[in-house]
C-alpha atoms as a PDB file:
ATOM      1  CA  UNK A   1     -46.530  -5.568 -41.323  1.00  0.00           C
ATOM      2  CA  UNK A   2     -47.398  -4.377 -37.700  1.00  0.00           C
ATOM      3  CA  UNK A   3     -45.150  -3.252 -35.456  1.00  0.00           C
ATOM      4  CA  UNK A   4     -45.833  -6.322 -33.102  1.00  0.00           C
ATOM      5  CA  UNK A   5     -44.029  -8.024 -35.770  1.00  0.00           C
ATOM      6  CA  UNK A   6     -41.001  -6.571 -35.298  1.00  0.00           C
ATOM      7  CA  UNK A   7     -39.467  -8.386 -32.716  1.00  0.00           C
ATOM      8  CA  UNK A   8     -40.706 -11.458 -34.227  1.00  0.00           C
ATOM      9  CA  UNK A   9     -38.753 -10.877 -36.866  1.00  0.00           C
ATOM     10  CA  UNK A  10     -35.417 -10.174 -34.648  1.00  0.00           C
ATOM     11  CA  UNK A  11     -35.974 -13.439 -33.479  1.00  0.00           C
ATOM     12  CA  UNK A  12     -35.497 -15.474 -36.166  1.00  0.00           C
ATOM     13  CA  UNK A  13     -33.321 -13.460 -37.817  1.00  0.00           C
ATOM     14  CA  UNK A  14     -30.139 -15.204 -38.411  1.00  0.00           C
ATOM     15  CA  UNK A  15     -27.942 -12.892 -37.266  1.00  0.00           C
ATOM     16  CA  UNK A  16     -29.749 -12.607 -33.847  1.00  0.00           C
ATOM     17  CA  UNK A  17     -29.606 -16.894 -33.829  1.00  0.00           C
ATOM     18  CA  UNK A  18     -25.474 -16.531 -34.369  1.00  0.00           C
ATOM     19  CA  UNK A  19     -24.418 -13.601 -31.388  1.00  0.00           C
ATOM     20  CA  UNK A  20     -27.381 -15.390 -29.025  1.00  0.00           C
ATOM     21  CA  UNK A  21     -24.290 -18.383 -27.543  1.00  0.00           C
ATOM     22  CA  UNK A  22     -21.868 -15.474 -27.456  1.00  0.00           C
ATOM     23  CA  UNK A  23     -24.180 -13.342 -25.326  1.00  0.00           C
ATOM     24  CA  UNK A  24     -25.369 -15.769 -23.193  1.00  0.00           C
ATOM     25  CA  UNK A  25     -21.394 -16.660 -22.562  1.00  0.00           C
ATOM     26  CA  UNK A  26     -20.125 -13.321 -21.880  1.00  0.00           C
ATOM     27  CA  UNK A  27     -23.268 -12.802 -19.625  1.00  0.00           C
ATOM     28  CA  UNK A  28     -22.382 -16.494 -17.986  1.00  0.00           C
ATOM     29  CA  UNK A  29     -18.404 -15.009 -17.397  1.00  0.00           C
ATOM     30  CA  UNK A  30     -19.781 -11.934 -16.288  1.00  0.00           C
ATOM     31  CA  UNK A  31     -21.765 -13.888 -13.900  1.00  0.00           C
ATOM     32  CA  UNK A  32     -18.794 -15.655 -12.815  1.00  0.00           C
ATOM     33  CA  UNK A  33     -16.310 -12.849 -12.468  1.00  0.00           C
ATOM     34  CA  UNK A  34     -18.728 -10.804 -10.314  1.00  0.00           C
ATOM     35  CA  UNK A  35     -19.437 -13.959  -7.900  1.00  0.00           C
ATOM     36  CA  UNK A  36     -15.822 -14.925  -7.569  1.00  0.00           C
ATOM     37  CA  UNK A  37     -15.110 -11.486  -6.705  1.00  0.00           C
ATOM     38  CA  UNK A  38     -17.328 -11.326  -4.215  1.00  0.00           C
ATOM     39  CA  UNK A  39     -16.400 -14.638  -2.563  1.00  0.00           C
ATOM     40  CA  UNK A  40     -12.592 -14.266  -2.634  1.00  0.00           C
ATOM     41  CA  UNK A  41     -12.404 -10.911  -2.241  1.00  0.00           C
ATOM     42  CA  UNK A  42     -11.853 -10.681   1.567  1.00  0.00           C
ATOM     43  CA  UNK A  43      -8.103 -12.138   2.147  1.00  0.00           C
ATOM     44  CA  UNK A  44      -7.845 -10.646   5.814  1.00  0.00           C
ATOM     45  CA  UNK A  45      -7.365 -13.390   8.573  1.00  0.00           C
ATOM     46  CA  UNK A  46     -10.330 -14.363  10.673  1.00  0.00           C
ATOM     47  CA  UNK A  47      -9.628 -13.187  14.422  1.00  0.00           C
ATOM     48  CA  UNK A  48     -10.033 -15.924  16.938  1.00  0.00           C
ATOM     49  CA  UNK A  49     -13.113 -15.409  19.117  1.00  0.00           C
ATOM     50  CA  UNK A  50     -11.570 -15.934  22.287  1.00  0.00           C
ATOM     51  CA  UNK A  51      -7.987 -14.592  22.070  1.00  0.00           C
ATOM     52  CA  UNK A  52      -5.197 -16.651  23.653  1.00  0.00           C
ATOM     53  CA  UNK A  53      -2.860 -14.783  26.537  1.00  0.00           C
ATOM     54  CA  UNK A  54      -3.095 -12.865  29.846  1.00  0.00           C
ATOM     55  CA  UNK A  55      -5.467  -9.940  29.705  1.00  0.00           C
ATOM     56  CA  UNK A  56      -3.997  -6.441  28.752  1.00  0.00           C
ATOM     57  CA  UNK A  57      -5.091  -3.503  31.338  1.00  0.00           C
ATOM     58  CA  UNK A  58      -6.130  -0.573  30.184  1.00  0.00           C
ATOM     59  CA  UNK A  59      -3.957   2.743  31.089  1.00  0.00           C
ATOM     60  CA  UNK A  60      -4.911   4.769  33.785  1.00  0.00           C
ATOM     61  CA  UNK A  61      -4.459   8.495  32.390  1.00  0.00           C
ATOM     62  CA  UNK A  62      -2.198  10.918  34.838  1.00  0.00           C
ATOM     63  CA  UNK A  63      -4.154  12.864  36.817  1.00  0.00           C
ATOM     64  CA  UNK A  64      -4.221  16.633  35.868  1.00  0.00           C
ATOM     65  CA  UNK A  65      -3.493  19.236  38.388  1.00  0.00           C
ATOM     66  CA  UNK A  66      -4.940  23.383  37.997  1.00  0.00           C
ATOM     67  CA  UNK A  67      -2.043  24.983  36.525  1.00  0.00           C
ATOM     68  CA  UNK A  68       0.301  26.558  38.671  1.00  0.00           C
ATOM     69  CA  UNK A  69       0.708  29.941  39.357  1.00  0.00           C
ATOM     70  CA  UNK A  70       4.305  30.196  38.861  1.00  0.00           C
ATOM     71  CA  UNK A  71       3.858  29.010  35.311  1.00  0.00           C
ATOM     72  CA  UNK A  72       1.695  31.528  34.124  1.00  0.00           C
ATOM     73  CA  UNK A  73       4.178  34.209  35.424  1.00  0.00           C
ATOM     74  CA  UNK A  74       6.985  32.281  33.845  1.00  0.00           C
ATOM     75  CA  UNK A  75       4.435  32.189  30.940  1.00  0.00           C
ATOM     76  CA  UNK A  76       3.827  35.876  31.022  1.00  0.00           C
ATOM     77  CA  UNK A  77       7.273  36.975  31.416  1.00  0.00           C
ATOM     78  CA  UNK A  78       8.438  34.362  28.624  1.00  0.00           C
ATOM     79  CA  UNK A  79       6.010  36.339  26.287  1.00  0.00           C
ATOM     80  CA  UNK A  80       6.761  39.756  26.518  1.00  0.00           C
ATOM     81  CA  UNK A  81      10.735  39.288  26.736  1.00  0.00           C
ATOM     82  CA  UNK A  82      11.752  36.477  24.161  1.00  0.00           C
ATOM     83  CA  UNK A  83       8.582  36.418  21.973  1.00  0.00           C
ATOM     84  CA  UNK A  84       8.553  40.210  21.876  1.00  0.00           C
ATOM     85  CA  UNK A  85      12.493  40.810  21.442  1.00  0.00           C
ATOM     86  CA  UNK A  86      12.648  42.584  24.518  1.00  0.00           C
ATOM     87  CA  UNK A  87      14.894  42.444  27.123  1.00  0.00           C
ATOM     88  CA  UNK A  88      16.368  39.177  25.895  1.00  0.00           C
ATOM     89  CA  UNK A  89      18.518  38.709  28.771  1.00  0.00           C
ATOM     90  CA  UNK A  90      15.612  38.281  30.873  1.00  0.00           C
ATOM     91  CA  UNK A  91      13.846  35.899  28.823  1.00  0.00           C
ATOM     92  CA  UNK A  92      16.968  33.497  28.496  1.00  0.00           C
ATOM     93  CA  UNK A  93      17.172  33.058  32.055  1.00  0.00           C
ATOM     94  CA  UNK A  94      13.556  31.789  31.965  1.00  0.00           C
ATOM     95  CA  UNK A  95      14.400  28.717  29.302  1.00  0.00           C
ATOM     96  CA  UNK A  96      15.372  25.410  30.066  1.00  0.00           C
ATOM     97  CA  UNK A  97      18.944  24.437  28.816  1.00  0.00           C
ATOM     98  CA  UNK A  98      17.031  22.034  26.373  1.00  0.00           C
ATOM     99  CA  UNK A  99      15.737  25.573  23.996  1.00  0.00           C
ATOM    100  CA  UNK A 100      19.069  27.221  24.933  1.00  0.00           C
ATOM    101  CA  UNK A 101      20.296  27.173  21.238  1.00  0.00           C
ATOM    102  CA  UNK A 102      22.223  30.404  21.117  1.00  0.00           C
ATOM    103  CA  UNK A 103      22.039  32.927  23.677  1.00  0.00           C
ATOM    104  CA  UNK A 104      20.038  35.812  22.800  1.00  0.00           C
ATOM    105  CA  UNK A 105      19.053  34.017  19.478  1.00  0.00           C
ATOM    106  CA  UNK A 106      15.726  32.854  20.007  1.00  0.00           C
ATOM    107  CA  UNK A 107      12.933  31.588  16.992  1.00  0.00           C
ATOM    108  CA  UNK A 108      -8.249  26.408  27.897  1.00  0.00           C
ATOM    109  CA  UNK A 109      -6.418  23.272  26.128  1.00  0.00           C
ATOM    110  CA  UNK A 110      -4.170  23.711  28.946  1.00  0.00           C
ATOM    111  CA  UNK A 111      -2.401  20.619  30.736  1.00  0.00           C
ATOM    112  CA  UNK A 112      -0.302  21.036  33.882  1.00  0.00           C
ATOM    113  CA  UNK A 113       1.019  17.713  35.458  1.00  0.00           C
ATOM    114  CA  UNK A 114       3.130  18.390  38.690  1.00  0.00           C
ATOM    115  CA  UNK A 115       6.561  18.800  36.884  1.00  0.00           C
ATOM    116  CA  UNK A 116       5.702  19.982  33.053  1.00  0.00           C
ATOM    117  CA  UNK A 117       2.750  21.981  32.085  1.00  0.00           C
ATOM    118  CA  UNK A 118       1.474  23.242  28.662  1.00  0.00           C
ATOM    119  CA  UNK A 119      -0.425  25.628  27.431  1.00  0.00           C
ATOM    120  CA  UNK A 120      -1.929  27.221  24.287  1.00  0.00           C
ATOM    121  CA  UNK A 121      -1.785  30.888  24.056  1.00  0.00           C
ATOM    122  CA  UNK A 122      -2.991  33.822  22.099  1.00  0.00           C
ATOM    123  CA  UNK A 123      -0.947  36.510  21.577  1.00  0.00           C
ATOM    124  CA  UNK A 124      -2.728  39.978  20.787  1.00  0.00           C
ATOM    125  CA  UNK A 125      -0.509  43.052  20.017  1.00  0.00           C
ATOM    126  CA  UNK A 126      -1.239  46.779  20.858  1.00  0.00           C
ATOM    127  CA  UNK A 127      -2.332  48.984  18.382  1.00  0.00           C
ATOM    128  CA  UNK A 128       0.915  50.884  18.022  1.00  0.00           C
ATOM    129  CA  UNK A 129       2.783  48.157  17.426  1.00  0.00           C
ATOM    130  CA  UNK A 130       1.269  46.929  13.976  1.00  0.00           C
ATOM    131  CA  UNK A 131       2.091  43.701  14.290  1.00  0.00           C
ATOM    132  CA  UNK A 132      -0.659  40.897  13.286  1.00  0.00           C
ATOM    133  CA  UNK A 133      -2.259  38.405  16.174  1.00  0.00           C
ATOM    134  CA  UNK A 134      -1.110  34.737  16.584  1.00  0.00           C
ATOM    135  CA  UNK A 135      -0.964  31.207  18.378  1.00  0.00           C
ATOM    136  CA  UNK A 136       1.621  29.312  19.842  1.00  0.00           C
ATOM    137  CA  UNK A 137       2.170  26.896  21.863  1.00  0.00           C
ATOM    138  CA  UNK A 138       4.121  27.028  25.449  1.00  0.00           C
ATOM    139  CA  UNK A 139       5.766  23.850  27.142  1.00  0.00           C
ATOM    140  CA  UNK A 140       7.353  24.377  30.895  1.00  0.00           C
ATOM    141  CA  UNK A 141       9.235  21.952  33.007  1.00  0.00           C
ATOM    142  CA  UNK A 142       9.627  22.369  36.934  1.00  0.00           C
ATOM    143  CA  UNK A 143      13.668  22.199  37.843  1.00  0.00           C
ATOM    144  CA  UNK A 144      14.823  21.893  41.368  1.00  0.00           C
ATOM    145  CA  UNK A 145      13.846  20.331  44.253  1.00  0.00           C
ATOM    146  CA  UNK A 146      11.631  21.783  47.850  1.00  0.00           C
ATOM    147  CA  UNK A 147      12.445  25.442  47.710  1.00  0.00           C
ATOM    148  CA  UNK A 148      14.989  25.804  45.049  1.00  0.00           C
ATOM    149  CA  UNK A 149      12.481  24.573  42.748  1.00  0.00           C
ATOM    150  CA  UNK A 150      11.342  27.142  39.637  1.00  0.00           C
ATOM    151  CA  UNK A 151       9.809  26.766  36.379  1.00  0.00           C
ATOM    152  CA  UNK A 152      11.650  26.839  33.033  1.00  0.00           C
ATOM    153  CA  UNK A 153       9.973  27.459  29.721  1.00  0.00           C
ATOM    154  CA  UNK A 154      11.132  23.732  27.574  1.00  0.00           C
ATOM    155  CA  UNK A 155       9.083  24.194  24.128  1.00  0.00           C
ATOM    156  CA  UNK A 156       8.276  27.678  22.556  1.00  0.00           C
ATOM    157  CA  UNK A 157       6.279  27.165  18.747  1.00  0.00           C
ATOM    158  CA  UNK A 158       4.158  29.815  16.765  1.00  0.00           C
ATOM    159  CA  UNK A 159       1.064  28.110  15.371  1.00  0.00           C
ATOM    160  CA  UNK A 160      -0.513  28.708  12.193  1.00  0.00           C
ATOM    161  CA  UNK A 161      -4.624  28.856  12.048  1.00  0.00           C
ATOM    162  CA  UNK A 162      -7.465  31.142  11.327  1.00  0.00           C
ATOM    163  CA  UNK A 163      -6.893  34.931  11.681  1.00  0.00           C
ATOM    164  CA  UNK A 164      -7.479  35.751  15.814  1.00  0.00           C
ATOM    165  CA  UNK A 165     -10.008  38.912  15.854  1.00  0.00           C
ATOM    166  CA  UNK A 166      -8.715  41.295  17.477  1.00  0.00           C
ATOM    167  CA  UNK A 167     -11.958  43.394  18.032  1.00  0.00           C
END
């Protein structure tokens, strides 16, 4: 007996000659399963090559303006009164009536537009004052008309994100 013989022998075995139909079925379902799959498979619609209807236009963005002057003092002042809990008076006089919860109870991807600007700010304390670094986020909104116009500060949020270094 060589081992050449060997699969010979397999072959005509008898047991081999009574799983070879059950094999070949499961491999024939198998077969089956896999190509149905494949075919029916995608049940999306097909989208019509040439849609039906007028034509929608594309939006034309608003056009961005430098930011104003008067914001970034608004800004500035906003900062070191409400955000620092100093001189609280000052800083509610600087808020539009839509973040005027309670009085005195307050919690360069920059965009001005001429009535509302906002802005993304750093805020880095002084030594003395121990207090960590952080983000926020400042919205204003111009109120008024001609002369009597002023900015208000309209959104105030603290951001969370990587430490800011303050060295």
């Amino acid at each position: 007996m060589t081992v050449l013989d060997a699969p010979k022998r397999v072959v005509n075995s008898r047991r081999f000659k009574k799983l070879l139909p059950w094999v070949s079925a499961l491999v024939l379902v198998a077969g089956l399963v896999a190509v149905m799959g494949m075919y029916f498979s995608n049940t999306a619609t097909v989208e019509p090559k040439n849609p039906t209807g007028p034509v929608i236009p594309a939006e034309v963005p608003q056009k961005n303006i430098p930011f104003p002057p008067a914001a970034w003092r608004v800004t500035r002042e906003f900062v070191f009164t409400a955000v620092a809990r100093k001189h609280l008076a000052e800083s509610y006089a600087l808020t539009h009536p839509d973040l005027r919860v309670l009085k005195f109870n307050w919690k360069n991807t920059n965009y001005a537009h001429p009535r509302d600007a906002q802005l993304n700010i750093i805020m880095i304390p002084t030594k003395a004052s121990k207090l960590r670094p952080g983000y926020a986020q400042i919205g204003l909104t111009k109120v008024g008309k001609g002369s009597h116009a002023r900015w208000l500060v309209s959104y105030f949020q603290p951001l969370g994100g990587p430490p800011v270094p303050t060295h």
